[in-house]
N, C-alpha and C. Protein backbone atom coordinates (compact mmCIF):
# COMPACT_ATOMS: atom_id res chain seq x y z
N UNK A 1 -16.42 5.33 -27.29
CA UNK A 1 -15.50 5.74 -26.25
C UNK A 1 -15.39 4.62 -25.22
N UNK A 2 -14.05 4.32 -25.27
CA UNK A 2 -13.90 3.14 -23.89
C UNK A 2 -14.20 3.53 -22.50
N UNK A 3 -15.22 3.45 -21.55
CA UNK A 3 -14.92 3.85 -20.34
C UNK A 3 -13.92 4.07 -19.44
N UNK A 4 -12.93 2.30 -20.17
CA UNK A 4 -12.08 2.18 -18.85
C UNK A 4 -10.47 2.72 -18.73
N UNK A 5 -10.41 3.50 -20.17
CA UNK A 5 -9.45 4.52 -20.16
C UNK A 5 -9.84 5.66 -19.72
N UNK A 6 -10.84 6.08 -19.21
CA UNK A 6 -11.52 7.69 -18.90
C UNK A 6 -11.68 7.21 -16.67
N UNK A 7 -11.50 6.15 -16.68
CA UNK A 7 -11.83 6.26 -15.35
C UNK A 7 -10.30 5.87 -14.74
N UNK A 8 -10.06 7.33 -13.56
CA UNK A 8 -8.87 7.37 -13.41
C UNK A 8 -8.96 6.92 -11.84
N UNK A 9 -9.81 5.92 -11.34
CA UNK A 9 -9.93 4.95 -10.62
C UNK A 9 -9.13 2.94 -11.37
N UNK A 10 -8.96 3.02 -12.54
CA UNK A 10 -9.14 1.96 -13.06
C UNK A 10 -7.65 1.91 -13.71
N UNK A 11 -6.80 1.12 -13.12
CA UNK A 11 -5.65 0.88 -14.16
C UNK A 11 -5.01 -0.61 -14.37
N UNK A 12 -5.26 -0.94 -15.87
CA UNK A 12 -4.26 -2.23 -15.56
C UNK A 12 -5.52 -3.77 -14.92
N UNK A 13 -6.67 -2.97 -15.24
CA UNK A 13 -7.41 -4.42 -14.58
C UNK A 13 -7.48 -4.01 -13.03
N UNK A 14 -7.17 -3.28 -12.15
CA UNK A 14 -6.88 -2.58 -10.73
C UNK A 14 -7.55 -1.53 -10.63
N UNK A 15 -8.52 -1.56 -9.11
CA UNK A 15 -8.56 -0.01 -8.66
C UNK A 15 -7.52 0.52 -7.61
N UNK A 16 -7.34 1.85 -7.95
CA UNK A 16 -6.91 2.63 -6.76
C UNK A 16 -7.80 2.65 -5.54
N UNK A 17 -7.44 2.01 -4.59
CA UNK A 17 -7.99 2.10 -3.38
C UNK A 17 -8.11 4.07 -2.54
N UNK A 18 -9.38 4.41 -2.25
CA UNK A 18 -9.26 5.99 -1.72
C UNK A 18 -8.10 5.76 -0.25
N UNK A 19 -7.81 6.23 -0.37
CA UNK A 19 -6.61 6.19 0.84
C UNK A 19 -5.86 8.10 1.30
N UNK A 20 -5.89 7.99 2.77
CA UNK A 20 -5.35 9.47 3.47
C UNK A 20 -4.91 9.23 4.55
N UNK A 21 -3.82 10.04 4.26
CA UNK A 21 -2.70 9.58 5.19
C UNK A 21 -2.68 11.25 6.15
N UNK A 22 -2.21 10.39 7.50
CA UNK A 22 -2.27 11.33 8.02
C UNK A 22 -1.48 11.53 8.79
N UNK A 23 -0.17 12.69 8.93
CA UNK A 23 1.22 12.56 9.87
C UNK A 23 0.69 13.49 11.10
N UNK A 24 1.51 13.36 12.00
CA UNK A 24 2.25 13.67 13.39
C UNK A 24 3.35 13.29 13.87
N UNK A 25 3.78 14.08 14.73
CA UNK A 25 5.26 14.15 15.34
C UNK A 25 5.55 12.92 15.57
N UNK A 26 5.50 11.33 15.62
CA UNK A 26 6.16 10.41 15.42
C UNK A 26 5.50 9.32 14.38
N UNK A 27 4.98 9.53 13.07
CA UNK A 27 4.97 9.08 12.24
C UNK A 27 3.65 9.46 11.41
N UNK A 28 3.54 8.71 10.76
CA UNK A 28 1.78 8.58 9.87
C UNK A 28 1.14 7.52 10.25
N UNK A 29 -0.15 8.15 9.45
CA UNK A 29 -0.80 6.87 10.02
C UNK A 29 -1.79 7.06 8.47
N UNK A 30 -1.74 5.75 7.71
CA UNK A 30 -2.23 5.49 6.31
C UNK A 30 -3.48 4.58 6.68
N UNK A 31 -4.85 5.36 5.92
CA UNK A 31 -6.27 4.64 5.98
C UNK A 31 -6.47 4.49 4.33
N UNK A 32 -6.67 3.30 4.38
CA UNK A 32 -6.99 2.80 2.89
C UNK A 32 -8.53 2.08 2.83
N UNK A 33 -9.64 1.98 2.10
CA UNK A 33 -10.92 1.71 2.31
C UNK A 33 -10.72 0.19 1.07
N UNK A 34 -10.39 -0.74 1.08
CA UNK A 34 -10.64 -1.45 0.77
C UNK A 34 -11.49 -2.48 1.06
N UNK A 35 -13.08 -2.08 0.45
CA UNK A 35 -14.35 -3.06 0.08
C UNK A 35 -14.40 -4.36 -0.05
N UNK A 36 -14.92 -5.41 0.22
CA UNK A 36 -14.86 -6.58 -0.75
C UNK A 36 -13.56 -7.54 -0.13
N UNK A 37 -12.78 -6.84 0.35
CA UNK A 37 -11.67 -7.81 0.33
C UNK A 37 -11.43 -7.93 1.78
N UNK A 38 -11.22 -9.21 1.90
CA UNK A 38 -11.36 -10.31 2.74
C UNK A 38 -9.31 -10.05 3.69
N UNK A 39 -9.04 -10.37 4.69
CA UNK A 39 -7.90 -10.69 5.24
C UNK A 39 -7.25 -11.61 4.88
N UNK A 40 -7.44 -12.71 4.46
CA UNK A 40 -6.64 -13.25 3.27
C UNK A 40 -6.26 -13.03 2.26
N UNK A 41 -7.35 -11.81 1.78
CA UNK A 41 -7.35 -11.42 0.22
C UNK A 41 -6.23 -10.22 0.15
N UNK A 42 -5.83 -9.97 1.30
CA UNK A 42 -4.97 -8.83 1.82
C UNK A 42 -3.35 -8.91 1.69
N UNK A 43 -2.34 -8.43 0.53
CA UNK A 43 -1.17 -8.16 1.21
C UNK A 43 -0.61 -6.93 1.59
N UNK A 44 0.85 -7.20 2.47
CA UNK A 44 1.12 -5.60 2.50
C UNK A 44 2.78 -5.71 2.33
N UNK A 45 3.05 -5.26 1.38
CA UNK A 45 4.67 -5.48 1.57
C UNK A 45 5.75 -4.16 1.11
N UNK A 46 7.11 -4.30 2.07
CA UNK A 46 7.94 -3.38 2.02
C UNK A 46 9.53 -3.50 0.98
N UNK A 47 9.50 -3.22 -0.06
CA UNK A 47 10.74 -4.06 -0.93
C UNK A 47 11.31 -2.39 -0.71
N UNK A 48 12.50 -2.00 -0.32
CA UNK A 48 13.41 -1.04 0.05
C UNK A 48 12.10 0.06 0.43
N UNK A 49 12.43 0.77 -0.34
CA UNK A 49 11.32 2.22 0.37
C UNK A 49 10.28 2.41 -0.52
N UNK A 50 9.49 1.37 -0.89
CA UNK A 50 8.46 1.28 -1.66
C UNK A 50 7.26 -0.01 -0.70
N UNK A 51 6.18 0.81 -0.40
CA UNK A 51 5.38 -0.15 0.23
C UNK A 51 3.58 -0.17 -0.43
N UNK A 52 3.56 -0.95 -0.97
CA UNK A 52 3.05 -1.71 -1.46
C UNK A 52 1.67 -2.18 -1.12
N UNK A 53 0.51 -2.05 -1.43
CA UNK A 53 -1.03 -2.56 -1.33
C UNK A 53 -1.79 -3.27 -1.92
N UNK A 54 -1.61 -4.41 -1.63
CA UNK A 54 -2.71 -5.11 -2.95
C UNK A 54 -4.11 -5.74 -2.52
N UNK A 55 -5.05 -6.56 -2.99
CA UNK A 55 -6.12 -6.82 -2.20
C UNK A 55 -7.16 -7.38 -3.52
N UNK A 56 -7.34 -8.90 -3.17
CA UNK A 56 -8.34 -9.25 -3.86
C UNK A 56 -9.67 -9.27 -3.42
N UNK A 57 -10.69 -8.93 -4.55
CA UNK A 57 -11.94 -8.19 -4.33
C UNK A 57 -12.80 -9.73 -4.11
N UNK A 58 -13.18 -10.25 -3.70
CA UNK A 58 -14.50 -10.95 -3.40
C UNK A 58 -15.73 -10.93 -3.37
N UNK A 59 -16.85 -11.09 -4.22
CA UNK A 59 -18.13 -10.37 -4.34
C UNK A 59 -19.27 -11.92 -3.52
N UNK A 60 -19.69 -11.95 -2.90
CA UNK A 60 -20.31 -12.97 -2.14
C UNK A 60 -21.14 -13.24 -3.02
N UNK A 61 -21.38 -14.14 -3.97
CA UNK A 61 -22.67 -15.22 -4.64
C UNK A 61 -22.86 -16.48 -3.70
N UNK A 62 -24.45 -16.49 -3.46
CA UNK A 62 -24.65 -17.81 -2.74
C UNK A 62 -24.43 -19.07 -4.11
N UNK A 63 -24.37 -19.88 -3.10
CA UNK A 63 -24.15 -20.68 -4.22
C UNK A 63 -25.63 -21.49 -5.09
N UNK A 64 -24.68 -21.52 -6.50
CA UNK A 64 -26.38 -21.90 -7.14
C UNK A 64 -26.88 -20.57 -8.35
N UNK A 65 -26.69 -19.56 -7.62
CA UNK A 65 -26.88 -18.50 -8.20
C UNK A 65 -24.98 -17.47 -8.86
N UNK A 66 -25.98 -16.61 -10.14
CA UNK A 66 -24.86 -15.88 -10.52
C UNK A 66 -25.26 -14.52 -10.22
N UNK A 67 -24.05 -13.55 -10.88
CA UNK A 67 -24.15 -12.14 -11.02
C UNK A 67 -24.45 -11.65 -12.30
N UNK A 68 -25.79 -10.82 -12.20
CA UNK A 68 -26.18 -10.70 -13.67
C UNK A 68 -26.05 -9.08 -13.60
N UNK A 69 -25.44 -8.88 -12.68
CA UNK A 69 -24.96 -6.82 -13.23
C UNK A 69 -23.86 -6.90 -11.74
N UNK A 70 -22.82 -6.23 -12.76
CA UNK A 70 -21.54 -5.87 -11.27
C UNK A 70 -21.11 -4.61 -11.69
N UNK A 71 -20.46 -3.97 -10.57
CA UNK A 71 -20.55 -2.34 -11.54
C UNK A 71 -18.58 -2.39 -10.67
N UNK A 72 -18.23 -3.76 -10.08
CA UNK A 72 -16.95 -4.03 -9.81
C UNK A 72 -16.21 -4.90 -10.73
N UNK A 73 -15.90 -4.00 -11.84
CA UNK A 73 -14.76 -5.13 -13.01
C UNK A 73 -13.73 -5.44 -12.68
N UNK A 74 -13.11 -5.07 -12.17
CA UNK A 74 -11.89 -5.21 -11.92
C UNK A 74 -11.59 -5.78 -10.75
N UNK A 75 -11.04 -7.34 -10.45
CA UNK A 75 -11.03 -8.25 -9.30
C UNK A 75 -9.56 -7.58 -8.47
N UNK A 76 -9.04 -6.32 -8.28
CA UNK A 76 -8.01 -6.17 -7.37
C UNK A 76 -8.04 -4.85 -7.40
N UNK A 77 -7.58 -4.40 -5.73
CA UNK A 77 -6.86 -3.17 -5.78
C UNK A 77 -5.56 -3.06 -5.46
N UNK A 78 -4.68 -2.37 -6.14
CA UNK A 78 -3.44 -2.28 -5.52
C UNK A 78 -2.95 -0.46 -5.72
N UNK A 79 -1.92 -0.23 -4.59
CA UNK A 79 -1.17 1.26 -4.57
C UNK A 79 -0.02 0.95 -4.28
N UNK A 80 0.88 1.59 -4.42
CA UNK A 80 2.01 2.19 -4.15
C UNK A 80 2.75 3.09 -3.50
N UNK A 81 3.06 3.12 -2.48
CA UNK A 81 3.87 4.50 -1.89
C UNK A 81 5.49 4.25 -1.54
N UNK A 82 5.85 5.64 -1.80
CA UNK A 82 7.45 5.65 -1.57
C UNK A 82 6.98 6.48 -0.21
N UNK A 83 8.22 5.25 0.40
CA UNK A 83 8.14 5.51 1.84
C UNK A 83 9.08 7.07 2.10
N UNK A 84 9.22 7.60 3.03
CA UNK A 84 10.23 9.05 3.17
C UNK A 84 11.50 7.86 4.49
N UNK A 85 12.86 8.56 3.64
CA UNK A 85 13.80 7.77 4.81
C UNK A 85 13.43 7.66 6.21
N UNK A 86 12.59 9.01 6.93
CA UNK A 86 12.65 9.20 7.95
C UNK A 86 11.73 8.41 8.93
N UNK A 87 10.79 7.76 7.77
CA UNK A 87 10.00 6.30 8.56
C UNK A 87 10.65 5.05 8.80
N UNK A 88 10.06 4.18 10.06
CA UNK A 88 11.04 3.09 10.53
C UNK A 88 9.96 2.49 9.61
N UNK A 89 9.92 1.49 8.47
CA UNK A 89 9.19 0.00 7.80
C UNK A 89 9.47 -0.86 8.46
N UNK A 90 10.53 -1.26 9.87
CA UNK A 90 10.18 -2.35 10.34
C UNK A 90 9.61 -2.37 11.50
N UNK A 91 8.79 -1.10 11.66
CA UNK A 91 8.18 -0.89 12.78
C UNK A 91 6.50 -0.89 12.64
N UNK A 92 6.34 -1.16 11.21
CA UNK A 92 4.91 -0.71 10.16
C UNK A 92 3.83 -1.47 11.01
N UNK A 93 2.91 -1.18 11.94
CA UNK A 93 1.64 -1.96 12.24
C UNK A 93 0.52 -2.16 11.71
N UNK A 94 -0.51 -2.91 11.23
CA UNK A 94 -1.44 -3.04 10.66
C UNK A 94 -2.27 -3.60 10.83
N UNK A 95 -3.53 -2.89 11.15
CA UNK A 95 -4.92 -3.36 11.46
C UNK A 95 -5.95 -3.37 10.35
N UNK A 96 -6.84 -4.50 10.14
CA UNK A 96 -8.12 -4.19 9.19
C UNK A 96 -9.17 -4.83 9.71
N UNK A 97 -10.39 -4.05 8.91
CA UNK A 97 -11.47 -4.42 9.84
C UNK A 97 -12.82 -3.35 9.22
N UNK A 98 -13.45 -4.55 8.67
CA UNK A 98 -14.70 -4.47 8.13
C UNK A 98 -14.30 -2.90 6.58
N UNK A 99 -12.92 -3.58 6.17
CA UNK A 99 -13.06 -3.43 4.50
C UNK A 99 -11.72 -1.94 4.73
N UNK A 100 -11.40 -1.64 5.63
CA UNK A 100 -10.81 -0.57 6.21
C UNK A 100 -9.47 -0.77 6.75
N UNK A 101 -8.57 -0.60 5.95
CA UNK A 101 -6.58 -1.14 6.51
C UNK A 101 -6.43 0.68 7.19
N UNK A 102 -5.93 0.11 8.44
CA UNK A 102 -5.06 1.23 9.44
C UNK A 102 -3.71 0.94 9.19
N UNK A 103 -2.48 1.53 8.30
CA UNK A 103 -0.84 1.17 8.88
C UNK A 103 -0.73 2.44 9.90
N UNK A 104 0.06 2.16 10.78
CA UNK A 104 0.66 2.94 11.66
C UNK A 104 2.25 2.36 11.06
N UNK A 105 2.31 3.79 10.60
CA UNK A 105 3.94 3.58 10.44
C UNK A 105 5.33 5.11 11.32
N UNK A 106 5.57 4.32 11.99
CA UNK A 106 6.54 5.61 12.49
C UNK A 106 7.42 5.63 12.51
N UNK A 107 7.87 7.18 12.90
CA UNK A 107 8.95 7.93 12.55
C UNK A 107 10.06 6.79 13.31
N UNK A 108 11.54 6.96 12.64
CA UNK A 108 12.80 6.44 13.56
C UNK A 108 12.69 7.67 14.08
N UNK A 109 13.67 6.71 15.22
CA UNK A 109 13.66 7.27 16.62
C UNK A 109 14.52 8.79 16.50
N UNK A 110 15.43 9.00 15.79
CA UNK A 110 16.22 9.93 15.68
C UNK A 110 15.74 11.16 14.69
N UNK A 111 14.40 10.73 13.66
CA UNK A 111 13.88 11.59 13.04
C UNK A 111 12.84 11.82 13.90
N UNK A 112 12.33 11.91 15.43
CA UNK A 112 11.11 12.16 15.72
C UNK A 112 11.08 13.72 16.29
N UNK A 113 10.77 14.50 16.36
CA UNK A 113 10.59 15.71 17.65
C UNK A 113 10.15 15.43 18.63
N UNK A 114 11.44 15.96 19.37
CA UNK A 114 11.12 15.90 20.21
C UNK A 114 11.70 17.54 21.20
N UNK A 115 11.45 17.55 22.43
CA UNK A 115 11.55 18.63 23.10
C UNK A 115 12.95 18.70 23.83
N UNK A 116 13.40 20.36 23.93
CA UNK A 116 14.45 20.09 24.63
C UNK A 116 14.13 21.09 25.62
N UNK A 117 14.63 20.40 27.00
CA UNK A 117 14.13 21.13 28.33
C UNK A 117 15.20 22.37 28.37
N UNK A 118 15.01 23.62 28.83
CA UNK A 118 15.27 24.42 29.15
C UNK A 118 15.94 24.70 30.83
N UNK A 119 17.16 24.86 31.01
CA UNK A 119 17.07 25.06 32.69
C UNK A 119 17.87 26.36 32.44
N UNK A 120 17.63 26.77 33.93
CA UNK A 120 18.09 27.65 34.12
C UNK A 120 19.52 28.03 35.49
N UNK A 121 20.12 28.58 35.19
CA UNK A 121 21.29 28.37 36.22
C UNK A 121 21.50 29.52 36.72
């Protein structure tokens, strides 16, 4: 039995990065845990309403020495999400930091809730 068809972490030479997204009234906000990979090793890109995660894995060997057991085969993670119209992508912010991508992506301005005041006459 092949392992690496049974592990539905593993596709294509790639892991799925664990990632949860989390909305409110002016947008989401997407946490992805990517390990290993470095801010260089990092892209993030928006091609129409498809945005995109990739990330090469880096395993630190001093030098001189090798790796004689890795239980990380697969040198990348990448995901995929279809964006919803009602998010602005050129508004997408992104923070990482110690293996951990924050996007803040929000709502356009015209899809947000907002409140409407009440008067009285």
């Amino acid at each position: 039995m092949n392992h690496d068809t049974m592990n539905p972490a593993r596709q294509d030479d790639t892991l799925l990065p664990a990632v949860d997204v989390i909305e409110d009234p002016q947008g989401i906000l997407l946490l992805a845990d990517l390990p290993g990979v470095s801010k260089e090793g990092l892209s993030i890109h928006v091609e129409g309403d498809v945005l995109s995660l990739a990330g090469t894995i880096v395993l630190p060997v001093p030098e001189g020495a090798s790796a004689i057991h890795t239980e990380v085969s697969a040198p990348r993670y990448h995901r995929a999400f279809t964006l919803s119209r009602e998010l602005d992508a050129e508004r997408i912010e992104a923070q990482f930091k110690h293996g951990e991508l924050r996007l803040r992506i929000p709502k356009k301005t015209h899809a947000q809730t907002r409140r409407v005041e009440i008067t009285i006459d």
